[in-house]
Protein backbone atom coordinates (compact mmCIF):
# COMPACT_ATOMS: atom_id res chain seq x y z
CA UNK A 1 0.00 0.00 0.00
CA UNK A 2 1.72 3.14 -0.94
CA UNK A 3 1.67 6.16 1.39
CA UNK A 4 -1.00 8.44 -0.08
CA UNK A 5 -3.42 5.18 -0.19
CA UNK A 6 -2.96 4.82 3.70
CA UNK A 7 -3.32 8.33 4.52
CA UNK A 8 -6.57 8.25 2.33
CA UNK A 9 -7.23 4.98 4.70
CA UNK A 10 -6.39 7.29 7.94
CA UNK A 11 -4.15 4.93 8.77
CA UNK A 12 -1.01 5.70 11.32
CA UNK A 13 0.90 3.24 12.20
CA UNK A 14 1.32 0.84 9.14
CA UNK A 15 4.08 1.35 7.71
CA UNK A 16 5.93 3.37 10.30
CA UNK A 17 8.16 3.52 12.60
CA UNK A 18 6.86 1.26 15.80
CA UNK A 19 6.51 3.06 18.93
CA UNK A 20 5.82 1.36 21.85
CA UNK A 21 3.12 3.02 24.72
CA UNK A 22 3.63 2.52 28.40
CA UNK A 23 0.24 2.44 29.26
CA UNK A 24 -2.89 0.90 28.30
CA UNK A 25 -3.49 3.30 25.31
CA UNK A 26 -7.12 2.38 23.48
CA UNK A 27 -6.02 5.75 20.89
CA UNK A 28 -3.23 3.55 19.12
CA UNK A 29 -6.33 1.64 17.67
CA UNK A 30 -7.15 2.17 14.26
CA UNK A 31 -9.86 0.83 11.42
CA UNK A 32 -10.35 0.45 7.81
CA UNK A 33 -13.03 0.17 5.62
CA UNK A 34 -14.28 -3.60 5.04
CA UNK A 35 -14.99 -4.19 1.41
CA UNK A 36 -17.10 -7.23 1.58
CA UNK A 37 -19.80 -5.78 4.56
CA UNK A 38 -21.82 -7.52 2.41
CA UNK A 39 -20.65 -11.09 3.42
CA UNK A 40 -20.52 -12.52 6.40
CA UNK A 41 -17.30 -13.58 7.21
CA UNK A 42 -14.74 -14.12 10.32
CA UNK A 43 -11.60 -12.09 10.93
CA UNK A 44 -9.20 -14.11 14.15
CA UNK A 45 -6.34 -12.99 16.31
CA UNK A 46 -4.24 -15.15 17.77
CA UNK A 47 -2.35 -13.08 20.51
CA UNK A 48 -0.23 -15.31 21.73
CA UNK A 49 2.54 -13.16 23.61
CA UNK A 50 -0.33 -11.39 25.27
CA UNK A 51 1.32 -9.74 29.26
CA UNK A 52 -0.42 -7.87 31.91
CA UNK A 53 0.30 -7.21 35.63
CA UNK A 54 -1.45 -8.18 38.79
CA UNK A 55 -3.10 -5.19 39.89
CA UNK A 56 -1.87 -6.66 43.79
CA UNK A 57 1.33 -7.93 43.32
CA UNK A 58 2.32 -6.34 40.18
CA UNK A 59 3.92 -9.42 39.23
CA UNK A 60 3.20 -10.59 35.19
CA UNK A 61 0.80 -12.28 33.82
CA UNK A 62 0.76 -14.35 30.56
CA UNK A 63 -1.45 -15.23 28.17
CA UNK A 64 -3.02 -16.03 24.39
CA UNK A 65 -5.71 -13.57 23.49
CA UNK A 66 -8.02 -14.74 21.06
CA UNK A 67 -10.11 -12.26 19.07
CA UNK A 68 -12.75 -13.23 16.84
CA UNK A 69 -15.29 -10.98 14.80
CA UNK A 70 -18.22 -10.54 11.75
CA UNK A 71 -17.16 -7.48 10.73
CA UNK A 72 -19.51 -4.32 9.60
CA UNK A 73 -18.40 -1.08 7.89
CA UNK A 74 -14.98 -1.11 9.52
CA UNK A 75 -12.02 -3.30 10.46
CA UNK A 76 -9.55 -3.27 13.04
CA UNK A 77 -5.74 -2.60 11.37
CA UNK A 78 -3.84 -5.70 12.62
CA UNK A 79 -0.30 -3.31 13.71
CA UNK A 80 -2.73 -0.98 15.57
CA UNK A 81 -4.01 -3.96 17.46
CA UNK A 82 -1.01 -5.11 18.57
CA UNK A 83 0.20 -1.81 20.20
CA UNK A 84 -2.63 -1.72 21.98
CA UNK A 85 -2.51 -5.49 23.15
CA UNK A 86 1.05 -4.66 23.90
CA UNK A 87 0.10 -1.34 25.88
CA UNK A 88 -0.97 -4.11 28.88
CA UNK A 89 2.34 -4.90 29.39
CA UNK A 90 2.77 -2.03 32.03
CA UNK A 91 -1.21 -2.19 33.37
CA UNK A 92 -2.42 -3.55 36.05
CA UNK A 93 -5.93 -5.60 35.70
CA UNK A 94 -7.18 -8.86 36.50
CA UNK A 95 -7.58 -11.49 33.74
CA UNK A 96 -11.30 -10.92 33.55
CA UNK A 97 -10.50 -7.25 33.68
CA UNK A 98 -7.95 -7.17 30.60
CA UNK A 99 -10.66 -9.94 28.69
CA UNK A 100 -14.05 -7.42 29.10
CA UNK A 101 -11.68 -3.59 28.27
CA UNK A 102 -10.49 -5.22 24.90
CA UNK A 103 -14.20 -6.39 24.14
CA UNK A 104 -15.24 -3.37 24.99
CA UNK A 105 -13.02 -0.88 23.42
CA UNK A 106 -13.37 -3.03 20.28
CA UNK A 107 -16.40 -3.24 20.00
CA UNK A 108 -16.94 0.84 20.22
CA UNK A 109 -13.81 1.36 17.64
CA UNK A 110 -15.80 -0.96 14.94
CA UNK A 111 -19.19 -1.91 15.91
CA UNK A 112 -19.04 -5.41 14.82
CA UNK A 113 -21.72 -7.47 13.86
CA UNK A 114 -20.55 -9.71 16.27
CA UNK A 115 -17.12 -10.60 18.66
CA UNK A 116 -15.59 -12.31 21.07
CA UNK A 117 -12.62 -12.41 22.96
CA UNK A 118 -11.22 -14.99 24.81
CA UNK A 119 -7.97 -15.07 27.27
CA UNK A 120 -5.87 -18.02 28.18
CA UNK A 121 -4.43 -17.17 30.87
CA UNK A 122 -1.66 -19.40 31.91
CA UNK A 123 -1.41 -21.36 35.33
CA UNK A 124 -0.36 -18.93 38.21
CA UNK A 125 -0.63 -20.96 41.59
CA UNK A 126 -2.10 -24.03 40.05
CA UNK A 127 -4.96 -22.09 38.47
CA UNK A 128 -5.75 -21.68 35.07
CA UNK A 129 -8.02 -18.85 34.38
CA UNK A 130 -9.72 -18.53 30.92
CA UNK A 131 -12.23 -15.33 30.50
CA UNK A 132 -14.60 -14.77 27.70
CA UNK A 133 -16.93 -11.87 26.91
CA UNK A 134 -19.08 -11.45 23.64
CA UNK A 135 -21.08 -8.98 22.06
CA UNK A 136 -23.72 -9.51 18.96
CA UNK A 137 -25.17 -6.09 17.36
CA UNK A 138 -28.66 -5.70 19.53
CA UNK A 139 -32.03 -6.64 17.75
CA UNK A 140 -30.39 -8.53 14.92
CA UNK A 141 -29.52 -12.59 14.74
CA UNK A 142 -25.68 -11.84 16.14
CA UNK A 143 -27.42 -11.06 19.45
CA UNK A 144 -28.74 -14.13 19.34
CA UNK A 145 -25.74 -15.96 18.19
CA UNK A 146 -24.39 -13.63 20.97
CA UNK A 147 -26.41 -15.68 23.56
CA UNK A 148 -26.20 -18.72 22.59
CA UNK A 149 -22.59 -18.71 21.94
CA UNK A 150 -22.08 -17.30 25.54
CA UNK A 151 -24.55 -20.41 26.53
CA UNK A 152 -22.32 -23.03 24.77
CA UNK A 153 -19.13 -21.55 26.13
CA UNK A 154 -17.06 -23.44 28.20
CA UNK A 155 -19.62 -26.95 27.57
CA UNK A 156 -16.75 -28.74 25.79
CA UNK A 157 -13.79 -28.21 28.00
């Protein structure tokens, strides 16, 4: 993509020189326009280098973030999402915490016909703790496929 075909994109940081935020920092996100809205289709993430910190010990925490959407009229720019996945690195917030703010601040940067985001946390004290929050556009069938994927969740493990 050449440089006056991202700018017409608004996009930032493809492209550029990486730099890294500190802090939890939802503003590095960025979208494009989907070109098949049309279609129903999923995009995945597989995060797995994802690292946050205890909020009470401050100590890290590991795990793989999985995101998973239908996308509508726009798209989350894969570079842009992983600045912000890496801006946890310095935050503290427990695993259900870090799971709910990137389903949240996803879903308001696109407004997806439907996600999910799941985090596999890995084994601190002998326990394994594995998160998942959803969201399915209200009054349409992704609210129902909302519900009854939240339902199912968790049946086959």
């Amino acid at each position: 993509m050449s440089n006056s075909n991202r700018e017409f994109e608004g996009l930032k940081a493809l492209g550029r020189k990486t730099e890294y935020r500190q802090d939890y920092a939802p503003e590095v996100l960025e979208t494009f326009e989907n070109k098949h809205e049309d279609v129903d289709y999923w995009v995945t993430f597989r995060c797995p280098e994802f690292t946050t910190l205890c909020p009470i010990t401050g100590q890290p925490d590991f795990a793989e973030i999985i995101i998973r959407y239908i996308p509508a009229k726009r798209m989350v720019e894969s570079k842009s999402l992983k600045l912000y996945l890496f801006s946890f690195r310095n935050h503290g917030d427990f695993h259900e915490d870090a799971v709910n703010i990137i389903r949240k601040d996803l879903t308001r940067l696109m407004q997806p016909k439907y996600i999910e985001v799941v985090g596999l946390f890995t084994p601190r004290g002998g326990i394994a703790i594995h998160p998942f929050a959803n969201y399915g556009q209200p009054g349409t069938k992704y609210e129902k496929m909302a519900e009854q994927r939240f339902c199912q969740h968790g049946l086959s493990n």
